[in-house]
N, C-alpha and C. Protein backbone atom coordinates (compact mmCIF):
# COMPACT_ATOMS: atom_id res chain seq x y z
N UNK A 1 86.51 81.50 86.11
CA UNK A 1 86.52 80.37 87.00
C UNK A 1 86.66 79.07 86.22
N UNK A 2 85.91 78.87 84.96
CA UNK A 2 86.22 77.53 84.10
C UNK A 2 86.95 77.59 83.66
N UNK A 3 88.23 78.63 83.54
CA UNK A 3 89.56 78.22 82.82
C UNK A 3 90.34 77.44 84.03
N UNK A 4 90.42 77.45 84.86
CA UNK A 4 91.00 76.39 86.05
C UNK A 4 90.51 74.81 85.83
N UNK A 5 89.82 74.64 85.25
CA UNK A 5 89.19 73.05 84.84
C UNK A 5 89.90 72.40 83.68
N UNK A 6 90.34 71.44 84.56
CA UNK A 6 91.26 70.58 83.26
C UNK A 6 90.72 68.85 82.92
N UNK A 7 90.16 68.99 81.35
CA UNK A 7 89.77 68.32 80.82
C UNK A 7 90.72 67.02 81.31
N UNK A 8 90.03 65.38 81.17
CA UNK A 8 90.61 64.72 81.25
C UNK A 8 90.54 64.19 79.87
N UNK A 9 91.37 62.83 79.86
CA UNK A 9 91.73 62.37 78.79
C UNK A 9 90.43 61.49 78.10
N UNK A 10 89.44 61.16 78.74
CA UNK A 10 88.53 60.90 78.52
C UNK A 10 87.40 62.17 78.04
N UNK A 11 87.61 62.89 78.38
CA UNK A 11 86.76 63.70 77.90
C UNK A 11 86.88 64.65 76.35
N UNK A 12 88.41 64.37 76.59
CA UNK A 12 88.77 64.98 75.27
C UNK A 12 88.77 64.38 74.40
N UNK A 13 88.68 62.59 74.32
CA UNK A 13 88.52 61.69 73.53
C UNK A 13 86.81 61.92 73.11
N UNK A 14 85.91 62.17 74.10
CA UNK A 14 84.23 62.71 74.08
C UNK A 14 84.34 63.53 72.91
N UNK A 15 85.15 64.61 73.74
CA UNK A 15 84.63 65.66 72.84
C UNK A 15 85.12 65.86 70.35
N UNK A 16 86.29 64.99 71.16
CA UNK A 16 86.73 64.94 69.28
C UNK A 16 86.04 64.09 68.82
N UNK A 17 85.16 63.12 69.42
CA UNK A 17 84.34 62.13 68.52
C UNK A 17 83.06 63.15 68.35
N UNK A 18 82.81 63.75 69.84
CA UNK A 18 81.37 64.68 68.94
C UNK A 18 81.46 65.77 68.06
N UNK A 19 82.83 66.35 68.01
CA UNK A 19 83.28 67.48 67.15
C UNK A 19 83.23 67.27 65.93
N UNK A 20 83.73 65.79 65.56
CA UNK A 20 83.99 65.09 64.35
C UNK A 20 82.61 64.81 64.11
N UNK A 21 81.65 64.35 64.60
CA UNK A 21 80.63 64.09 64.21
C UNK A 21 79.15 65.23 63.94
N UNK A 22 80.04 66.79 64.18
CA UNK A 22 79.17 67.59 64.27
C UNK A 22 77.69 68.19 65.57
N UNK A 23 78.65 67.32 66.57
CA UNK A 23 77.54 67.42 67.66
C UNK A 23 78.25 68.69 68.46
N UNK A 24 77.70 69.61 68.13
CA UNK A 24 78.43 70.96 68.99
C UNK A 24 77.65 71.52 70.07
N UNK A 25 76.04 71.41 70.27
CA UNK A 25 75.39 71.99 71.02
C UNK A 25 74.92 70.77 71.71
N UNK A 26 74.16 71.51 73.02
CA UNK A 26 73.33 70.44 73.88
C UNK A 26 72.30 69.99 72.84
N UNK A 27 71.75 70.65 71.91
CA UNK A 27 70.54 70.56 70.80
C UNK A 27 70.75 69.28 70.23
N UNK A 28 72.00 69.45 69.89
CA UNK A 28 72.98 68.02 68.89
C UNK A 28 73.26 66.86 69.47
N UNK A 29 72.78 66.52 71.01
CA UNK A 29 72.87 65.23 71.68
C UNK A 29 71.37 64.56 71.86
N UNK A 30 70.47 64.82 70.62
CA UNK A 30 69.46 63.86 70.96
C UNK A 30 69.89 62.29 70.44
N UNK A 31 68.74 61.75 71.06
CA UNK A 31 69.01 60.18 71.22
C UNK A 31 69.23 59.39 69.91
N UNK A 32 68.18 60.41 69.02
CA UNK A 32 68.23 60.17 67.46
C UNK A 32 69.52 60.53 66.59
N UNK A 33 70.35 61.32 66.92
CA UNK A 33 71.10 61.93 66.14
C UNK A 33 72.71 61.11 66.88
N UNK A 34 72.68 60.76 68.34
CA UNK A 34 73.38 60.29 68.62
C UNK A 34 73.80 58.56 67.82
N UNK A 35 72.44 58.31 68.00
CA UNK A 35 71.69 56.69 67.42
C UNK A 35 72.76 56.72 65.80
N UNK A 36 72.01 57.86 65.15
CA UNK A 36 72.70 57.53 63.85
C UNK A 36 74.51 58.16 63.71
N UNK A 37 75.16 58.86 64.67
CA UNK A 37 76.09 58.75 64.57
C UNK A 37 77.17 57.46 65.16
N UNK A 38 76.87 56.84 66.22
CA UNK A 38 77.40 56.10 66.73
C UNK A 38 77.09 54.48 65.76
N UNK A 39 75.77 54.50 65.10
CA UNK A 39 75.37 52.98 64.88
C UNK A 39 74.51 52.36 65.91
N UNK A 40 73.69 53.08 66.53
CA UNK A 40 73.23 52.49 67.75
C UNK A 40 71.57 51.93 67.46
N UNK A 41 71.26 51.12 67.41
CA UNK A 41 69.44 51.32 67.46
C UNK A 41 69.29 51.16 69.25
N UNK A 42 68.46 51.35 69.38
CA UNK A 42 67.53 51.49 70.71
C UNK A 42 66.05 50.38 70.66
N UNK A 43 65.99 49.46 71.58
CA UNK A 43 65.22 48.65 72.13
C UNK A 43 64.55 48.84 73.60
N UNK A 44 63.26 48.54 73.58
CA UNK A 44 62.49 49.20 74.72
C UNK A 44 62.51 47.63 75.49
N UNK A 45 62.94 47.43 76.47
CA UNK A 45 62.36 46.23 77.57
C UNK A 45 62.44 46.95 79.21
N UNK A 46 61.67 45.92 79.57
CA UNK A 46 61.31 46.47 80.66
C UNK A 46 62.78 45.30 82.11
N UNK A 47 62.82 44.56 81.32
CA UNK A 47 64.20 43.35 82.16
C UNK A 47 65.06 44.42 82.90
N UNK A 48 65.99 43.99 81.83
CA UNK A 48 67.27 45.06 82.12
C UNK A 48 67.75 45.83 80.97
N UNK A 49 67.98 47.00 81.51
CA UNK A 49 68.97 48.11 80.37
C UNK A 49 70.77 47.58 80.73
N UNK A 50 70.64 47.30 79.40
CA UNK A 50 72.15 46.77 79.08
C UNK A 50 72.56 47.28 77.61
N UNK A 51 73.37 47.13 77.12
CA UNK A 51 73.90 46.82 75.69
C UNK A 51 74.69 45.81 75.55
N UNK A 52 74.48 45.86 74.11
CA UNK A 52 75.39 44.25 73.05
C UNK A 52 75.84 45.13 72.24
N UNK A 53 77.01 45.01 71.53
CA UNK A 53 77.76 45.77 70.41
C UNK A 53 78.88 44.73 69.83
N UNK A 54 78.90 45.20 68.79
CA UNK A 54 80.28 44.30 68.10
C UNK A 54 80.91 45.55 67.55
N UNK A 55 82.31 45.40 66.65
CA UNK A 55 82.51 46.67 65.99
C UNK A 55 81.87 47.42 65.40
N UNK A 56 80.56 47.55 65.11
CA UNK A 56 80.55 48.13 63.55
C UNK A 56 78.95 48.58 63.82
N UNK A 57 78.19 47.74 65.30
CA UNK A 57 76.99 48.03 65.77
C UNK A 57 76.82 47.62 66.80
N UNK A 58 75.66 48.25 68.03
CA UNK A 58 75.41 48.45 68.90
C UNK A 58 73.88 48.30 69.46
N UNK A 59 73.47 47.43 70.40
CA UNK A 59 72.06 48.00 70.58
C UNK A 59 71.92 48.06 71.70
N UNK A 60 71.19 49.24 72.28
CA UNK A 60 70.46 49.52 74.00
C UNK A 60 69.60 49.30 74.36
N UNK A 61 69.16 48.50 75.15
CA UNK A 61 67.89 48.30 75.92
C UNK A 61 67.37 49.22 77.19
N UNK A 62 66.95 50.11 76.65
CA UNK A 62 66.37 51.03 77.49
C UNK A 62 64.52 50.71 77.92
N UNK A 63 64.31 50.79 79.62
CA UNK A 63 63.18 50.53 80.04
C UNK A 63 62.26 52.02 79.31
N UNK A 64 61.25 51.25 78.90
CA UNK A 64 60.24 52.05 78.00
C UNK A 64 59.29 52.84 79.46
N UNK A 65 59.28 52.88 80.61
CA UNK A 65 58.46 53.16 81.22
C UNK A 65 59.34 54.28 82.44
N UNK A 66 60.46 54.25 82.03
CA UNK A 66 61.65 54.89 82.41
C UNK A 66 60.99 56.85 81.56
N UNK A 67 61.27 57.39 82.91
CA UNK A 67 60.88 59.10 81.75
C UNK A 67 61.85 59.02 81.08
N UNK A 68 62.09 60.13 79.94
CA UNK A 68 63.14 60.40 79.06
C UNK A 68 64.08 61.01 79.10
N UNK A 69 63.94 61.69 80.48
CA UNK A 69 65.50 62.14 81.09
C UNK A 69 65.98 60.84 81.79
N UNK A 70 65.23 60.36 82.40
CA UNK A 70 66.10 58.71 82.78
C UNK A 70 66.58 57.86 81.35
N UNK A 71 66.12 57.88 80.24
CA UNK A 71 66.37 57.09 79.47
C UNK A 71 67.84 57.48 79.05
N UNK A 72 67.64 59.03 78.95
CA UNK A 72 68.84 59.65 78.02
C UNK A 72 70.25 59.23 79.25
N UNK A 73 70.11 59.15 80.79
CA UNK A 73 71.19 59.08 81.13
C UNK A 73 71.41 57.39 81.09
N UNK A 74 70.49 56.60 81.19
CA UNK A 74 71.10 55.47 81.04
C UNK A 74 71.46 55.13 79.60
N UNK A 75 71.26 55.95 78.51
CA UNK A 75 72.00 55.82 77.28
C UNK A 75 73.39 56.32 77.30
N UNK A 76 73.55 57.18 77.89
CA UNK A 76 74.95 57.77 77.99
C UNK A 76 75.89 56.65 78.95
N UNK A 77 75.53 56.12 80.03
CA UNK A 77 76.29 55.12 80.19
C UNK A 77 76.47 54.26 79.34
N UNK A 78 75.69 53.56 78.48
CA UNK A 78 75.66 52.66 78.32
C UNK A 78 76.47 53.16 77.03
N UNK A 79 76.44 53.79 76.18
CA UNK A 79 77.98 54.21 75.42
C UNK A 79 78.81 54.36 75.66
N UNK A 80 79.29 54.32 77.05
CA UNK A 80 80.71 53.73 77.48
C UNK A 80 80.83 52.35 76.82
N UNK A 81 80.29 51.03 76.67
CA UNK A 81 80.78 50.72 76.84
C UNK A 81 81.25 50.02 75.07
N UNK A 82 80.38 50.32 73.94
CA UNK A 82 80.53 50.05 72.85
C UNK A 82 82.02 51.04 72.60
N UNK A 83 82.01 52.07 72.92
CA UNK A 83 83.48 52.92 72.69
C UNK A 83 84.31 52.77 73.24
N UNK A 84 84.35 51.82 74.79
CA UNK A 84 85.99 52.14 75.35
C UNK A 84 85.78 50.28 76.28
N UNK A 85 85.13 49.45 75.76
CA UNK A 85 85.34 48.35 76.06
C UNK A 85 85.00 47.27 75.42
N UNK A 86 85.44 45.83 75.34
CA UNK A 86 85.49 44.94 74.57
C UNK A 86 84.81 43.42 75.56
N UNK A 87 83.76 42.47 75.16
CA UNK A 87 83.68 41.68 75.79
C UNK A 87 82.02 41.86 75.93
N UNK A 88 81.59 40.68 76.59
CA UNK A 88 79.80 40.75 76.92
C UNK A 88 80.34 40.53 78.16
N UNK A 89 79.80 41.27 79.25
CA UNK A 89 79.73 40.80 80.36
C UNK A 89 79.00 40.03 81.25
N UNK A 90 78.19 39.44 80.24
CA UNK A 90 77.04 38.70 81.03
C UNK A 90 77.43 37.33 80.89
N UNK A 91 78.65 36.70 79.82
CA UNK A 91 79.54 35.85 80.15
C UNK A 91 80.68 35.70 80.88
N UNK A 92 80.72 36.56 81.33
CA UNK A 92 82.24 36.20 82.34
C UNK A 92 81.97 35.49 83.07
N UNK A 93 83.13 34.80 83.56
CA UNK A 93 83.82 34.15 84.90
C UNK A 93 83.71 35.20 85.84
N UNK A 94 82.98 34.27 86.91
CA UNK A 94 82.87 34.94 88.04
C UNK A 94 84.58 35.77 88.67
N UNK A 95 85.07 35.20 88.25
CA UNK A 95 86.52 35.62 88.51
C UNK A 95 86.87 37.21 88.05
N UNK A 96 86.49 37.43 86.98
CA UNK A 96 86.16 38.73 86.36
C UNK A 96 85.68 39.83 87.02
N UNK A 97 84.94 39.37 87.81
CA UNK A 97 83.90 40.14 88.30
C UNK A 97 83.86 41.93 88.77
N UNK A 98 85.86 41.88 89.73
CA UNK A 98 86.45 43.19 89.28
C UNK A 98 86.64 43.81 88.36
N UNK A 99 86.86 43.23 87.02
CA UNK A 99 86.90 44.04 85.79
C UNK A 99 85.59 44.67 85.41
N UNK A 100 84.72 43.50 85.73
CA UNK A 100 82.59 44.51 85.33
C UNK A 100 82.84 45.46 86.17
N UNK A 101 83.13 45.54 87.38
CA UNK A 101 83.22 46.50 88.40
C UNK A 101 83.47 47.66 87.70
N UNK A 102 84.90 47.59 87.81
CA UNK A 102 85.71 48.64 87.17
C UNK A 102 85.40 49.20 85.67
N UNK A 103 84.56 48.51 84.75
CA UNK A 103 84.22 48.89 83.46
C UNK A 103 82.31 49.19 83.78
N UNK A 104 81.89 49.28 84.98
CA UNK A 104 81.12 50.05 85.42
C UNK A 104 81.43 51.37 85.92
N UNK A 105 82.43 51.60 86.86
CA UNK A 105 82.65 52.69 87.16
C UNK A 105 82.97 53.45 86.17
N UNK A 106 83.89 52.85 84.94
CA UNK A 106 84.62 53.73 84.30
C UNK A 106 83.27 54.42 82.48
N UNK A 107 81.74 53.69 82.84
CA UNK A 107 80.62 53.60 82.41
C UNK A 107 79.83 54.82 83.16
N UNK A 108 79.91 54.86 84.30
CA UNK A 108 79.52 56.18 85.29
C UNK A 108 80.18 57.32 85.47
N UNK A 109 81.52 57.47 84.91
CA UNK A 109 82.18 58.14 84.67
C UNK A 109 81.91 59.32 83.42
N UNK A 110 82.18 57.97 82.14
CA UNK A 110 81.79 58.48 80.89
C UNK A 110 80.29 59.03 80.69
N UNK A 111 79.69 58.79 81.21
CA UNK A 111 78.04 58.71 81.73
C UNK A 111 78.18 60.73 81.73
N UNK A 112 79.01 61.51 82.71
CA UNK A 112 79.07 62.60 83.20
C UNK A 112 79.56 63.10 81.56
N UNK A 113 80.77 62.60 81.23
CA UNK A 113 80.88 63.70 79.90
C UNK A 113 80.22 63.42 79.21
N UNK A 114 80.13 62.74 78.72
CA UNK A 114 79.26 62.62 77.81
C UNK A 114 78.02 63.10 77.41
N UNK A 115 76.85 62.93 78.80
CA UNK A 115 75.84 63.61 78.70
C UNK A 115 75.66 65.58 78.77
N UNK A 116 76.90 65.88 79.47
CA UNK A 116 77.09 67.30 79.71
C UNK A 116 78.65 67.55 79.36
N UNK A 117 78.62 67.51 78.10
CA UNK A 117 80.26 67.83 77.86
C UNK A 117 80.84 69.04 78.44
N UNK A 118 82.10 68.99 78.91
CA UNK A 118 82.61 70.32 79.33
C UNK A 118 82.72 71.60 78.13
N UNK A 119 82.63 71.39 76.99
CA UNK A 119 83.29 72.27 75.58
C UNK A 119 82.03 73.00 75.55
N UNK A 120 80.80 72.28 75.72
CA UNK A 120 79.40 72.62 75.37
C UNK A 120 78.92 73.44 77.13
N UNK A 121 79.50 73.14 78.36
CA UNK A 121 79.64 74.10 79.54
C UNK A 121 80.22 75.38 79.19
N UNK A 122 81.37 75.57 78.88
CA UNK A 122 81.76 76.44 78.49
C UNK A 122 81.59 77.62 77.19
N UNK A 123 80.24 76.87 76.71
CA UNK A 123 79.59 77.93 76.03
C UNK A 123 78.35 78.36 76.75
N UNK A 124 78.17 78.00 77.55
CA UNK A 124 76.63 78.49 78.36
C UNK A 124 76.97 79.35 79.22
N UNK A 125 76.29 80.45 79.52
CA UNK A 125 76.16 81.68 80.47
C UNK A 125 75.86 81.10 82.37
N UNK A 126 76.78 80.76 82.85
CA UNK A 126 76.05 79.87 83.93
C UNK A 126 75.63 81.25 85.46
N UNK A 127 74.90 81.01 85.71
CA UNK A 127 74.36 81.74 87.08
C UNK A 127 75.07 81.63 87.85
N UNK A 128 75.22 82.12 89.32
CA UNK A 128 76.13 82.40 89.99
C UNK A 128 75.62 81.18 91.24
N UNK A 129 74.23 80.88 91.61
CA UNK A 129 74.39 79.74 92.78
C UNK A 129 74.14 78.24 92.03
N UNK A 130 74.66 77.83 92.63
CA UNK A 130 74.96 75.98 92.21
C UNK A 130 73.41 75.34 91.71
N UNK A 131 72.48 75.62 92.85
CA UNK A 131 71.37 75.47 92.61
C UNK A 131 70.55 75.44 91.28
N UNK A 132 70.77 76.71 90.58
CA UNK A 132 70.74 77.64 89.37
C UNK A 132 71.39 77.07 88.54
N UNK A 133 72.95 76.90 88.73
CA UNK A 133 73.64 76.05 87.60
C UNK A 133 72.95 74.62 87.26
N UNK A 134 72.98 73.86 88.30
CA UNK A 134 72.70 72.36 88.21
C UNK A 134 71.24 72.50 87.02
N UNK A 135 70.51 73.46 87.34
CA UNK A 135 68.85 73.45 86.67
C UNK A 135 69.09 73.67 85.30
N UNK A 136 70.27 74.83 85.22
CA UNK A 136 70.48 75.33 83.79
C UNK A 136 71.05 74.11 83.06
N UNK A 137 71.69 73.10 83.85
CA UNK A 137 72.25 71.50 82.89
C UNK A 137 70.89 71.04 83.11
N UNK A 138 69.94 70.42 83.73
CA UNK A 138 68.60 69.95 83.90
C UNK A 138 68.11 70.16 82.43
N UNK A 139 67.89 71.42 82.31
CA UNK A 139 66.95 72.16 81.21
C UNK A 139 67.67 72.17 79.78
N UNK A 140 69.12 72.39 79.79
CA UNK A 140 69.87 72.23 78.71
C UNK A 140 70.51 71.19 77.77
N UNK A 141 70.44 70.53 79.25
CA UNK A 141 71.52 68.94 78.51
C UNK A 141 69.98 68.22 78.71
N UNK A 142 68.48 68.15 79.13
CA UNK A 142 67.82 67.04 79.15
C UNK A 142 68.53 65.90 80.04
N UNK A 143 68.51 66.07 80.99
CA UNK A 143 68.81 64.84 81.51
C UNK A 143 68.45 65.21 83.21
N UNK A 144 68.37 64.23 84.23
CA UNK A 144 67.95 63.87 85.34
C UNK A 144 68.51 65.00 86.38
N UNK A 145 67.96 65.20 87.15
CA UNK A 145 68.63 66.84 88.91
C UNK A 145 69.45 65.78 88.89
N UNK A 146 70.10 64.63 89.50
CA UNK A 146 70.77 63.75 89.78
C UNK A 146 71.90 63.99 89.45
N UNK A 147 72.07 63.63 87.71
CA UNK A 147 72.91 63.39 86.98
C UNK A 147 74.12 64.94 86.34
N UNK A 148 72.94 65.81 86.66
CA UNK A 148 73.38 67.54 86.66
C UNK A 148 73.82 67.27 87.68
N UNK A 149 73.38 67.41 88.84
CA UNK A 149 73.99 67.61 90.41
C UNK A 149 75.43 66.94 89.98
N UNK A 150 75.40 65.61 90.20
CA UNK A 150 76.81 65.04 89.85
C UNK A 150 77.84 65.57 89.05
N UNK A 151 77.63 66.24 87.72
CA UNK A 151 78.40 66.82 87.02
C UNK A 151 78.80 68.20 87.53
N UNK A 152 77.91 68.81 87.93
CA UNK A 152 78.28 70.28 88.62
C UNK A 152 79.46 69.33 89.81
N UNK A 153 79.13 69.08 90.42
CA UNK A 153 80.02 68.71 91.82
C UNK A 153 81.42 68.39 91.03
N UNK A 154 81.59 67.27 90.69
CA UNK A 154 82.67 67.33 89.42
C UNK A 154 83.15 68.27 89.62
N UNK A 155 82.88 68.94 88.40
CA UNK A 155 83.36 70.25 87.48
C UNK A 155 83.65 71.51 88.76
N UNK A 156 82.88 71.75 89.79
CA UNK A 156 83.26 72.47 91.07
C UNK A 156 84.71 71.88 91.38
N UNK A 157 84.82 70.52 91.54
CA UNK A 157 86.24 69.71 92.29
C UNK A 157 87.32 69.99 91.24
N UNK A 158 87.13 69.92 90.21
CA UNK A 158 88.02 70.02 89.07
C UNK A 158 88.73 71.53 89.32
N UNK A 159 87.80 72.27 89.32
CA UNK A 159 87.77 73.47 89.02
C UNK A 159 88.86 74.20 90.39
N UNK A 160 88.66 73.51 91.68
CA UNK A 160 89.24 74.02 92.81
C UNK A 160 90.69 73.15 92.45
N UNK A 161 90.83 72.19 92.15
CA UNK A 161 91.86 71.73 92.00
C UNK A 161 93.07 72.17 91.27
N UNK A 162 92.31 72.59 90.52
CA UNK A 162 92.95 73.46 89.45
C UNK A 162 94.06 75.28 89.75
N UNK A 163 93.01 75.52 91.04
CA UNK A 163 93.22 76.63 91.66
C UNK A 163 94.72 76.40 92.45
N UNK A 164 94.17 75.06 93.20
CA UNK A 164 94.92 74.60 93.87
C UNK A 164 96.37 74.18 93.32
N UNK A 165 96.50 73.74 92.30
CA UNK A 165 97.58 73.20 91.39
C UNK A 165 98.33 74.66 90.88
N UNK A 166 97.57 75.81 90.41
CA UNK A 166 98.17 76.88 90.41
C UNK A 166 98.67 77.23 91.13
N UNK A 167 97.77 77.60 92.49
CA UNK A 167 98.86 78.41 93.76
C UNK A 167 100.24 77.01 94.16
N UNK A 168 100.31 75.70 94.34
CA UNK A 168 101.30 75.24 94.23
C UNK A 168 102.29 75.54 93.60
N UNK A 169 102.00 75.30 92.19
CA UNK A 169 103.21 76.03 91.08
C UNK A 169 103.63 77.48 91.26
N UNK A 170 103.37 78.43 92.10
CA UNK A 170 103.72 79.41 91.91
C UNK A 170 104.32 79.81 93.36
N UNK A 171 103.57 78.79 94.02
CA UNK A 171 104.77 78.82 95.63
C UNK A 171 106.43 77.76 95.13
N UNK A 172 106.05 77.22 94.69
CA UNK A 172 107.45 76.40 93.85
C UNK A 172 108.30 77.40 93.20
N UNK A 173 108.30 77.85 91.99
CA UNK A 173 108.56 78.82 91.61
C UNK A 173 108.99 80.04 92.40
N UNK A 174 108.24 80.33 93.15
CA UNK A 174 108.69 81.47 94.07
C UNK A 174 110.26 80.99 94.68
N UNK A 175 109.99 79.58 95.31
CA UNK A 175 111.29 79.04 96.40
C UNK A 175 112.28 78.84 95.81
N UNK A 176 112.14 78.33 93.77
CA UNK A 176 113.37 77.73 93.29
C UNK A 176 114.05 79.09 93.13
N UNK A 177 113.36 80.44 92.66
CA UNK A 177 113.96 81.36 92.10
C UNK A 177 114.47 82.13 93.92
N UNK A 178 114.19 82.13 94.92
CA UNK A 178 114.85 82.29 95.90
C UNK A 178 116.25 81.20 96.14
N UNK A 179 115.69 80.34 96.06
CA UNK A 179 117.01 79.14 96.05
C UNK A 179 118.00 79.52 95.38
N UNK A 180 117.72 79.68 93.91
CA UNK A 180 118.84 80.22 92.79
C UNK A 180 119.35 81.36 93.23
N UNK A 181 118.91 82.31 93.38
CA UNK A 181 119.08 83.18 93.92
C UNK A 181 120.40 83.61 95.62
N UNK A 182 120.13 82.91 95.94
CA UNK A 182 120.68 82.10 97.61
C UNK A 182 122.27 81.66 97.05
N UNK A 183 121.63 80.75 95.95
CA UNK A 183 123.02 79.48 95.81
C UNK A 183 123.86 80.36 94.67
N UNK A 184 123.28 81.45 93.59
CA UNK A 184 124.62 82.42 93.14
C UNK A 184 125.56 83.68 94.72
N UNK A 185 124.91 83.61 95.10
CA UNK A 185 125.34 84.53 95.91
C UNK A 185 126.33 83.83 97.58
N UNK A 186 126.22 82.45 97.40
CA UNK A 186 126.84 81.72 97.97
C UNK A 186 127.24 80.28 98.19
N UNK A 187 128.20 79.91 97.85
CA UNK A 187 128.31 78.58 97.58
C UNK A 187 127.60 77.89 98.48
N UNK A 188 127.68 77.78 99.48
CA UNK A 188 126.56 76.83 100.52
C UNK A 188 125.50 77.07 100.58
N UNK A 189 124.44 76.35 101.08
CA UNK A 189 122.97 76.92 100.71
C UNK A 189 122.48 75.84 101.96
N UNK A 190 120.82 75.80 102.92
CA UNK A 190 120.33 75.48 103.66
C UNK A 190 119.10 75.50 102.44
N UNK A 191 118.39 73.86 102.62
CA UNK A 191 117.06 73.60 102.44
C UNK A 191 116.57 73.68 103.39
């Protein structure tokens, strides 16, 4: 069933930075090991969880009173945005304001691979009801029912789509090689 799931381009960008960096298991995404691969330190306030980064370093403000499966997923957003965006957003022009948007969503996005990579799914034994799956990311990846739930749902949509994109291609295929078929055997042909 997970060979029908097709990685996006974001995720495969995920996964060669953690490959390269030796992060192969769910074991290999603690906060510490992430911290020293990326350049990141971690700051406890209770305000707001945000980050500041320039090239070369990064820091997160994660609420200290937050559990540590909440912490870990608002760390994973919040490495969206030292890796795939440029700018403080707490200066913009209100004019901007679609771009925070959109470099939020695309923060909630990265948020899903990141914390539960697909490379590291596909080494786990998953159970057969959703319920079961979602717990086995809960317990494996450390992180929030929420944030599992979300990624299972995902990876379910991906996964049907995928199905779906097959049986297309192969009703295509079926019609061109009837078509061809049609149009040697007679010069005129009906679409």
């Amino acid at each position: 069933m997970l060979n029908y799931y097709k990685k996006t381009e974001v995720e495969l960008c995920i996964e060669k930075l953690y490959k390269n960096a030796g992060i192969l298991s769910p074991s290999d995404l603690s906060l510490d090991r992430l911290c020293h691969v990326f350049n990141i330190e971690i700051q406890y306030c209770e305000d707001a969880q945000s980050a500041i980064w320039d090239n070369e370093f990064a820091m997160f403000f994660l609420n200290p009173y937050s559990s540590l499966r909440e912490q870990r997923a608002t760390f994973f957003h919040e490495l969206c945005h030292p890796l795939r965006h440029v700018g403080d957003q707490r200066r913009r022009h209100p004019a901007f304001q679609g771009l925070i948007e959109l470099q939020e969503a695309q923060a909630r996005n990265f948020q899903l691979y990141a914390a539960i990579p697909f490379f590291m799914v596909e080494q786990l034994e998953l159970p057969k009801r959703d319920k079961e799956i979602v717990g086995l990311f809960v317990q494996k990846f450390y992180t929030t029912y929420f944030l599992a739930y979300r990624r299972w749902e995902q990876i379910k949509r991906r996964i049907l789509q995928g199905i779906f994109d097959e049986k297309i291609k192969f009703h295509l295929e079926v019609r061109e090689k009837a078509f061809t078929n049609q149009k040697r055997g007679d010069d005129t042909f009906f679409y």
